[in-house]
Structures are given as structure tokens and as C-alpha cells.
Protein backbone atom coordinates (compact mmCIF):
# COMPACT_ATOMS: atom_id res chain seq x y z
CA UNK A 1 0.00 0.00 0.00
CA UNK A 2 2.90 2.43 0.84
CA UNK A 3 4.81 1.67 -2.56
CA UNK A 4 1.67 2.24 -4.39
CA UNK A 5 0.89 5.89 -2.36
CA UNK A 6 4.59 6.61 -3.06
CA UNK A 7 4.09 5.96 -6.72
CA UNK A 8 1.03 7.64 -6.93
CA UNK A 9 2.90 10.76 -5.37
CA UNK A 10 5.67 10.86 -8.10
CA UNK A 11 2.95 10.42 -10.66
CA UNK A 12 1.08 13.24 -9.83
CA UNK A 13 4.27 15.26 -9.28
CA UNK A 14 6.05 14.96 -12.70
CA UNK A 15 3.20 15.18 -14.43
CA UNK A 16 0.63 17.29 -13.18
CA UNK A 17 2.21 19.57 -9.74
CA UNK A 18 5.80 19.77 -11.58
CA UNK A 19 4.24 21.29 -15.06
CA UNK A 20 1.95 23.64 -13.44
CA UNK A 21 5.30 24.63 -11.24
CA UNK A 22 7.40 25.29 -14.63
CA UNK A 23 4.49 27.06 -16.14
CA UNK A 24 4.20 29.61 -12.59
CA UNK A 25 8.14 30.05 -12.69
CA UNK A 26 8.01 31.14 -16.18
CA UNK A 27 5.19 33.54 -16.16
CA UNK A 28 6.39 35.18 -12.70
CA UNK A 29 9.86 34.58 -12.93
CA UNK A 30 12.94 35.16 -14.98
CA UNK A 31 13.02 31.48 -15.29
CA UNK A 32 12.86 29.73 -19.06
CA UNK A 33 13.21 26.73 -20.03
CA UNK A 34 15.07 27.72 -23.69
CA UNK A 35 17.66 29.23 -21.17
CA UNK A 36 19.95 29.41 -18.22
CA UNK A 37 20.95 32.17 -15.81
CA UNK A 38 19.83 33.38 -12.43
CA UNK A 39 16.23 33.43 -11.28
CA UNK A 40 14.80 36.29 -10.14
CA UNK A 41 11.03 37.59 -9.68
CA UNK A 42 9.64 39.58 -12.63
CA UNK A 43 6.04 40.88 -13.55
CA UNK A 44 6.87 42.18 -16.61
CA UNK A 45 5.30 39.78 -18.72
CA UNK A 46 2.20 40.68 -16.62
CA UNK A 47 1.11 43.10 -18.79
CA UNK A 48 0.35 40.98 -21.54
CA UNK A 49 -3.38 40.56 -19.74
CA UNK A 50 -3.72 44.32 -20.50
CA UNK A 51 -2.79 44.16 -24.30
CA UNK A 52 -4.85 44.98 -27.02
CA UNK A 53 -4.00 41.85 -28.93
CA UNK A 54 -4.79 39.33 -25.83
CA UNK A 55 -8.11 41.08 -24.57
CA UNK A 56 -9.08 41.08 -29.20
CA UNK A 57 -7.99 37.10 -28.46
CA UNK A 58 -10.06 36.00 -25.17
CA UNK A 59 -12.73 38.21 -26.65
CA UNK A 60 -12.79 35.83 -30.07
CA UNK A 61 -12.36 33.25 -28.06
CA UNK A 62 -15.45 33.70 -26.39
CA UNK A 63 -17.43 34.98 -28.97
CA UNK A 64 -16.72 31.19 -30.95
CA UNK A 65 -17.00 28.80 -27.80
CA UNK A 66 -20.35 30.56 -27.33
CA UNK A 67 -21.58 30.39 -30.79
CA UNK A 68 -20.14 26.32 -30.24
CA UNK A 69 -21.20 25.83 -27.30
CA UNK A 70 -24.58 26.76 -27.98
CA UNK A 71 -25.45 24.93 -31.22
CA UNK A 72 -23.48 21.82 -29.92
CA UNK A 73 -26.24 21.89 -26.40
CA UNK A 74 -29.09 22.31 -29.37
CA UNK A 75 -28.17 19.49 -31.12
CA UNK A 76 -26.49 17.38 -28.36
CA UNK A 77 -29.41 17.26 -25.70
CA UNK A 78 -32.13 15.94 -28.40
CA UNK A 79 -29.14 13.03 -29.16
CA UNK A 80 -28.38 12.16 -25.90
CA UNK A 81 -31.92 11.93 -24.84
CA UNK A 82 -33.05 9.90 -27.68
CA UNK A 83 -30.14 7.99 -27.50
CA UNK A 84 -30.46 7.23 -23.62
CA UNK A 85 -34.28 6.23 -24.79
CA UNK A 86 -33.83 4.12 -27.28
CA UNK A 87 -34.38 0.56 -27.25
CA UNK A 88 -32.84 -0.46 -30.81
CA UNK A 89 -30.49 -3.59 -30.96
CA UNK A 90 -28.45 -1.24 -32.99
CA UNK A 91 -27.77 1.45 -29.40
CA UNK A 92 -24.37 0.47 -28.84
CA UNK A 93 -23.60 0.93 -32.92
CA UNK A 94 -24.95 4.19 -32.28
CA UNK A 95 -22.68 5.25 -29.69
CA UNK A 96 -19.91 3.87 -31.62
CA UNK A 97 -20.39 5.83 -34.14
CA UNK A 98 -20.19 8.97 -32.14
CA UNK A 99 -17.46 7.73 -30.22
CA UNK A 100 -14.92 6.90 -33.86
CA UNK A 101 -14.57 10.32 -34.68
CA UNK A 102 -12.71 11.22 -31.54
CA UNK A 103 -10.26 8.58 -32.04
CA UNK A 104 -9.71 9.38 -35.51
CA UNK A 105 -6.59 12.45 -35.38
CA UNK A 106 -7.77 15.75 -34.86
CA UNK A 107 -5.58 17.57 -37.71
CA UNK A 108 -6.56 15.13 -40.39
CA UNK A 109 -10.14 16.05 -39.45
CA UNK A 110 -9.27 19.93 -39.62
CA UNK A 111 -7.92 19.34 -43.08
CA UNK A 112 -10.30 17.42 -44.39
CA UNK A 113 -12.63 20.32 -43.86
CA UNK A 114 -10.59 22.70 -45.09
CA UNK A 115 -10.65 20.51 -48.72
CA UNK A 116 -14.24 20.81 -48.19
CA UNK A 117 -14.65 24.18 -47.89
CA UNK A 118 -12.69 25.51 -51.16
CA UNK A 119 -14.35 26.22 -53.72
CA UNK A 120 -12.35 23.35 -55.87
CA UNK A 121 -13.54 20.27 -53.94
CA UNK A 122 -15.11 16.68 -54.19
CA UNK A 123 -18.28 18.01 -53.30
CA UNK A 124 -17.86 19.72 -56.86
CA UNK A 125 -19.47 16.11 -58.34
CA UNK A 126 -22.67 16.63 -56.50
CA UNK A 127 -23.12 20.29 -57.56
CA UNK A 128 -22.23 21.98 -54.79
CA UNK A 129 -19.45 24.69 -54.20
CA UNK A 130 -18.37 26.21 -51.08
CA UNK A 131 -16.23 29.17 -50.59
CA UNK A 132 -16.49 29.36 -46.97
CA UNK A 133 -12.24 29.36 -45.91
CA UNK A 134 -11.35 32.55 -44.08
CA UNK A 135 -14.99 32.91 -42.72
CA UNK A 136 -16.08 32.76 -39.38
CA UNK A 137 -19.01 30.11 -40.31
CA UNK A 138 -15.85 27.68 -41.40
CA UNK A 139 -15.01 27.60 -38.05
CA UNK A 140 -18.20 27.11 -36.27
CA UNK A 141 -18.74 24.17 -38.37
CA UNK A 142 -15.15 22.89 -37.72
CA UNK A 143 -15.51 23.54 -34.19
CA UNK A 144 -19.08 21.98 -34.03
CA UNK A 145 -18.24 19.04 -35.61
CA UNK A 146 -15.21 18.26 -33.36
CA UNK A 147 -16.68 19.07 -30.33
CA UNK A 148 -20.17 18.06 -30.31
CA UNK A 149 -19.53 14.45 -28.87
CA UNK A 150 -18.21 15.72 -25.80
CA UNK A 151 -21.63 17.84 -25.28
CA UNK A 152 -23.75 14.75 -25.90
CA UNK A 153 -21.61 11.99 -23.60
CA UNK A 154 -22.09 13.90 -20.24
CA UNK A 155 -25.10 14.48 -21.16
CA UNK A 156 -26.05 10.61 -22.13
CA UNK A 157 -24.65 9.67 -19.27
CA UNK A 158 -26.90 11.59 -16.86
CA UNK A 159 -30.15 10.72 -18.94
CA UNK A 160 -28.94 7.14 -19.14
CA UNK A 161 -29.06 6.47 -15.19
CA UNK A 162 -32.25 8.64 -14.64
CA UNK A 163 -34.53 6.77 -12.37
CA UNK A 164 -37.57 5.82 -14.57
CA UNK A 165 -39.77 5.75 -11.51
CA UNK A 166 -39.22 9.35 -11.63
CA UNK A 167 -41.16 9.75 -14.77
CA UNK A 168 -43.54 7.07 -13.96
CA UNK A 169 -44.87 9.22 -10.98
CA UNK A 170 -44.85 11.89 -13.01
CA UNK A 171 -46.87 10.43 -15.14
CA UNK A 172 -49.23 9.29 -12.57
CA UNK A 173 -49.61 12.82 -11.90
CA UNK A 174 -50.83 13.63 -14.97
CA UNK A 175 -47.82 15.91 -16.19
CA UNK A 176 -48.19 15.60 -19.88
CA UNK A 177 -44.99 15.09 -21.86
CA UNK A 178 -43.53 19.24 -21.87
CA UNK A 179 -44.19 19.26 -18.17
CA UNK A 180 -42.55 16.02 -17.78
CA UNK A 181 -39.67 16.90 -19.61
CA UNK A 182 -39.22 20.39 -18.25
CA UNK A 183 -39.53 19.56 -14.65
CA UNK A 184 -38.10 16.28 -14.02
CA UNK A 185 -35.98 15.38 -17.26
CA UNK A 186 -33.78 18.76 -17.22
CA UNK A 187 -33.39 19.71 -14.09
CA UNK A 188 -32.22 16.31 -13.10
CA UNK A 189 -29.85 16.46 -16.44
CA UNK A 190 -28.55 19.85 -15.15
CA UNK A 191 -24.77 18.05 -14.20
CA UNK A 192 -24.64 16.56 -17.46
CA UNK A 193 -25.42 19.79 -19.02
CA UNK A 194 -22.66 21.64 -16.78
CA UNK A 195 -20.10 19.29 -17.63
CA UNK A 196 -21.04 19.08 -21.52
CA UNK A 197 -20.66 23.13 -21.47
CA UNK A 198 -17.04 23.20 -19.70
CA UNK A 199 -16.38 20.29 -21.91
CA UNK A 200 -17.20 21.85 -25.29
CA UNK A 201 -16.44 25.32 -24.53
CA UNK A 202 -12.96 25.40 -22.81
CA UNK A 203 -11.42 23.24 -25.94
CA UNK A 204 -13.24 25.61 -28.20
CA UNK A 205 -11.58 28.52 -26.26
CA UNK A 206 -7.73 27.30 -26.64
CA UNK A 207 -7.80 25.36 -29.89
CA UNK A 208 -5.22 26.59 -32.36
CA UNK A 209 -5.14 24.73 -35.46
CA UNK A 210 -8.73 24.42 -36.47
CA UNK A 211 -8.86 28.51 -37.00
CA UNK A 212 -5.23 28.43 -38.03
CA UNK A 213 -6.25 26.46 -41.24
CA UNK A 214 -10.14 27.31 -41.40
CA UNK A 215 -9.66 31.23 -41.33
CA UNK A 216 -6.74 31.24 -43.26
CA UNK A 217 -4.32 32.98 -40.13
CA UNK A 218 -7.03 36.03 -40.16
CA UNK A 219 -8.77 34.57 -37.07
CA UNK A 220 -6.72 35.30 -33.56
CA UNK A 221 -7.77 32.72 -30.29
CA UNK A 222 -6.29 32.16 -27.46
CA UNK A 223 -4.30 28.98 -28.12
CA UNK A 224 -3.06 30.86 -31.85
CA UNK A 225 -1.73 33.31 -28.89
CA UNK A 226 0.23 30.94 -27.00
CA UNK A 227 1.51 29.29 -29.86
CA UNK A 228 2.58 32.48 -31.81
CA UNK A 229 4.95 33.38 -28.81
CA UNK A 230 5.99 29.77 -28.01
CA UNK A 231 7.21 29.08 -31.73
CA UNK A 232 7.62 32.45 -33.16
CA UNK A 233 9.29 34.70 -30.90
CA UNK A 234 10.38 32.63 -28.22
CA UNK A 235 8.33 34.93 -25.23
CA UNK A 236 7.74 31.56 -23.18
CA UNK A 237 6.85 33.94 -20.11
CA UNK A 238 4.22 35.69 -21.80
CA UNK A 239 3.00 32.21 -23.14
CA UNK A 240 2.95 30.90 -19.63
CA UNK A 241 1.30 34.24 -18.35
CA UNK A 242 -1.75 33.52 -20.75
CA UNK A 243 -1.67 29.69 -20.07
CA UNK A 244 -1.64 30.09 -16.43
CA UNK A 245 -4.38 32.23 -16.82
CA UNK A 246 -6.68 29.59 -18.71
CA UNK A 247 -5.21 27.50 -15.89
CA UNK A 248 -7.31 29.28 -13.32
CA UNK A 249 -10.58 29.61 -15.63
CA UNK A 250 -10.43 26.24 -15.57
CA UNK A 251 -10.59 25.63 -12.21
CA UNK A 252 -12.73 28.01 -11.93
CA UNK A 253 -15.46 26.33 -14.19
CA UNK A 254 -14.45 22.93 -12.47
CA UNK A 255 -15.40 24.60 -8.98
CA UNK A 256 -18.87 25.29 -10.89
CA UNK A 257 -19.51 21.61 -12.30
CA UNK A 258 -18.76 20.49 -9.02
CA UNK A 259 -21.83 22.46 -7.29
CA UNK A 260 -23.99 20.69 -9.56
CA UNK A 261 -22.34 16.98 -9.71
CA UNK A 262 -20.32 16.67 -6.22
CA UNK A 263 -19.06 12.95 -7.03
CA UNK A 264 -17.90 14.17 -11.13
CA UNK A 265 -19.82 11.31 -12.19
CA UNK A 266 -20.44 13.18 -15.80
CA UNK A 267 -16.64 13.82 -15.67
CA UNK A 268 -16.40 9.89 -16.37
């Protein structure tokens, strides 16, 4: 049992308390990892939260994790509820089939819709032509697409272990289906919900090469952000200011799930 707690502790050291540890020395420190030299405390890279070009990106950001968010809860909710209801032989080949696309790589996904959306593509043989790169409908659609399973598993997985006494007294009661629905079904489906939002909209938030390749470079968010001053001018500290930063949102949002599902169940 101790060997196991001792493992456990490295584990969660090297790769979740010693990361987060780099990432606070860089943003508040003179620390870096592409160099060596004394450490001292600086706050300079601070000031990056005050920047024109970071408050245009968490702006964007927003604006297209809402816009995601939001279409992926319209269409996910009426999928995971028929889905939890259904009692086809064929369920579990259902599932599957939501579940393949997230195994499948992300980039070749991104790129496959970028083919799609020139207007030179195979959807040329069935008469249609899009011309929708550099626009910011591309990227809804990209995002939508990716994203949209995890909105309907939390969600599935709440409706799926609903106690179907619950509706049966509501039945009973004469609550007709709306009523039913609207005030046993949801609120009771309020973790999943939760958890399908911070699950859909904090990837939305920090993803980088969907609008890299679906807007062409004109489209700014977060993660394009981090990555422009990881890769292209080597500002690590700033990159760790803004990271650190979604760090906190994070846990933020997580501190809100947890209000509505205390045991993370639709975390699973």
C-alpha cells in the first residue's frame, strides 16, 4: 500500500504539480526553459493581460466557444436523450459511431474540412461549391463538428441512469410530456449539461489549429496566442502568463460543475 501511495505521489508530481510549477516560474519569474541564468522575480510579462491583442484574443475566443457551445447543447441534448431512450439492438452501434470520430486524429479532421470548404472540392461532383475558408461560419462548423460528442456523452450519461420511476410518478400525476420533460428530465440532467458546457467550450476557447487552417491565419484565439509566442518569438513567459491564466478559468469552471455533480460522475 505504501509503494503504491509513493508511486502515486511521483505520478502526480512529474506530471501534473511539476508542469503547473514550470508554467508559474516562467510567467512570474525570470526562469525559461530555452535558457539558463539566475532566477529572479519579474512581472513584466504581466502586462500581456492588459494588451490589445490578448483582450481582441479572449474576446474571439469567447465569442466562438459561445456560438459552439450553444449549437453543440441544441443538437447534443435531443441526441443524448433519444439515445439514452432508445431501445434499438443497434444502441451500442450508435454510440460507436459517435465515439470513432474522436479517435480518428484531430488535424486530419481539420484538413479534411478545409478541402471541403474551397471552392475546388469533391463536393464539386454533387453540384455543390463552397467558398467558406477565411470565414467565421468555417469555423463554427469545424468547431461543431469536433466538439459536439463531448456535449452529448455527459449528457447521455446523466439521462442514461435517470430513475424511470421518476417519470412514472410523473406520469401518474398527470404531467403531460412538456411538463414532464421540463420539470423532471432537465433539471435532473442539469450536471450533465454543466459538464457538456465546460467540456465543449474550454477546448473551443484554446484550440489553435482548427482557426489556423479554417480562417486562413485572419482569425486570432487564445491557443493561436500561445503558440505564436511559443514558436515564433520565443516569449515563453508571456506564453505561460496567458496559459496560467486559462489554468485558473479552468478551475474556476471545475469549482462550478462540481456544485452541480459533487461525485464528477459526468466527468467519467
Amino acid at each position: 500500500m505504501f509503494k503504491k501511495a509513493l508511486a502515486f505521489r511521483i505520478w502526480l508530481f512529474v506530471f501534473i504539480v511539476g508542469p503547473v510549477l514550470l508554467l508559474v516560474l516562467s510567467a512570474l519569474t525570470s526562469y525559461s526553459i530555452l535558457r539558463s541564468g539566475p532566477i529572479q522575480v519579474e512581472f513584466d510579462a504581466l502586462s500581456i493581460l492588459l494588451d490589445e491583442i490578448f483582450i481582441q484574443a479572449f474576446l474571439t475566443s469567447l465569442k466562438f466557444a459561445g456560438y459552439v457551445t450553444v449549437i453543440s447543447l441544441l443538437i447534443g441534448y435531443p441526441v443524448a436523450y433519444t439515445l439514452s431512450q432508445s431501445k434499438s439492438p443497434y444502441k451500442r452501434l450508435y454510440i460507436l459511431a459517435l465515439i470513432v470520430p474522436v479517435w480518428s486524429n484531430m488535424l486530419l479532421r481539420i484538413i479534411a474540412f478545409e478541402k471541403l470548404f474551397y471552392p475546388d472540392s469533391i463536393l464539386n461532383l454533387l453540384g455543390i461549391q463552397l467558398d467558406l475558408i477565411g470565414t467565421d461560419l468555417a469555423i463554427v462548423i469545424g468547431m461543431t463538428s469536433i466538439y459536439l460528442p463531448f456535449m452529448i456523452f455527459p449528457i447521455y450519461a446523466v439521462l442514461e441512469k435517470l430513475d424511470s420511476r421518476l417519470l412514472e410518478a410523473a406520469s401518474d400525476l398527470y404531467a403531460h410530456p412538456f411538463k414532464r420533460f421540463w420539470y423532471v428530465i432537465l433539471p435532473l440532467s442539469a450536471g450533465g449539461i454543466i459538464s457538456g458546457v465546460l467540456m465543449t467550450a474550454l477546448p473551443a476557447m484554446t484550440t489553435f489549429a482548427l482557426p489556423e487552417r479554417l480562417s486562413a491565419g485572419n482569425t486570432i484565439l487564445l491557443g493561436n496566442l500561445i503558440e505564436n509566442y511559443v514558436m515564433r518569438t520565443a516569449q515563453v513567459d508571456v506564453a505561460s502568463v496567458i496559459a496560467l491564466g486559462l489554468l485558473i478559468l479552468m478551475i474556476g469552471f471545475y469549482r462550478v460543475l462540481l456544485r452541480f455533480d459533487a461525485e464528477g460522475e459526468t466527468l467519467v
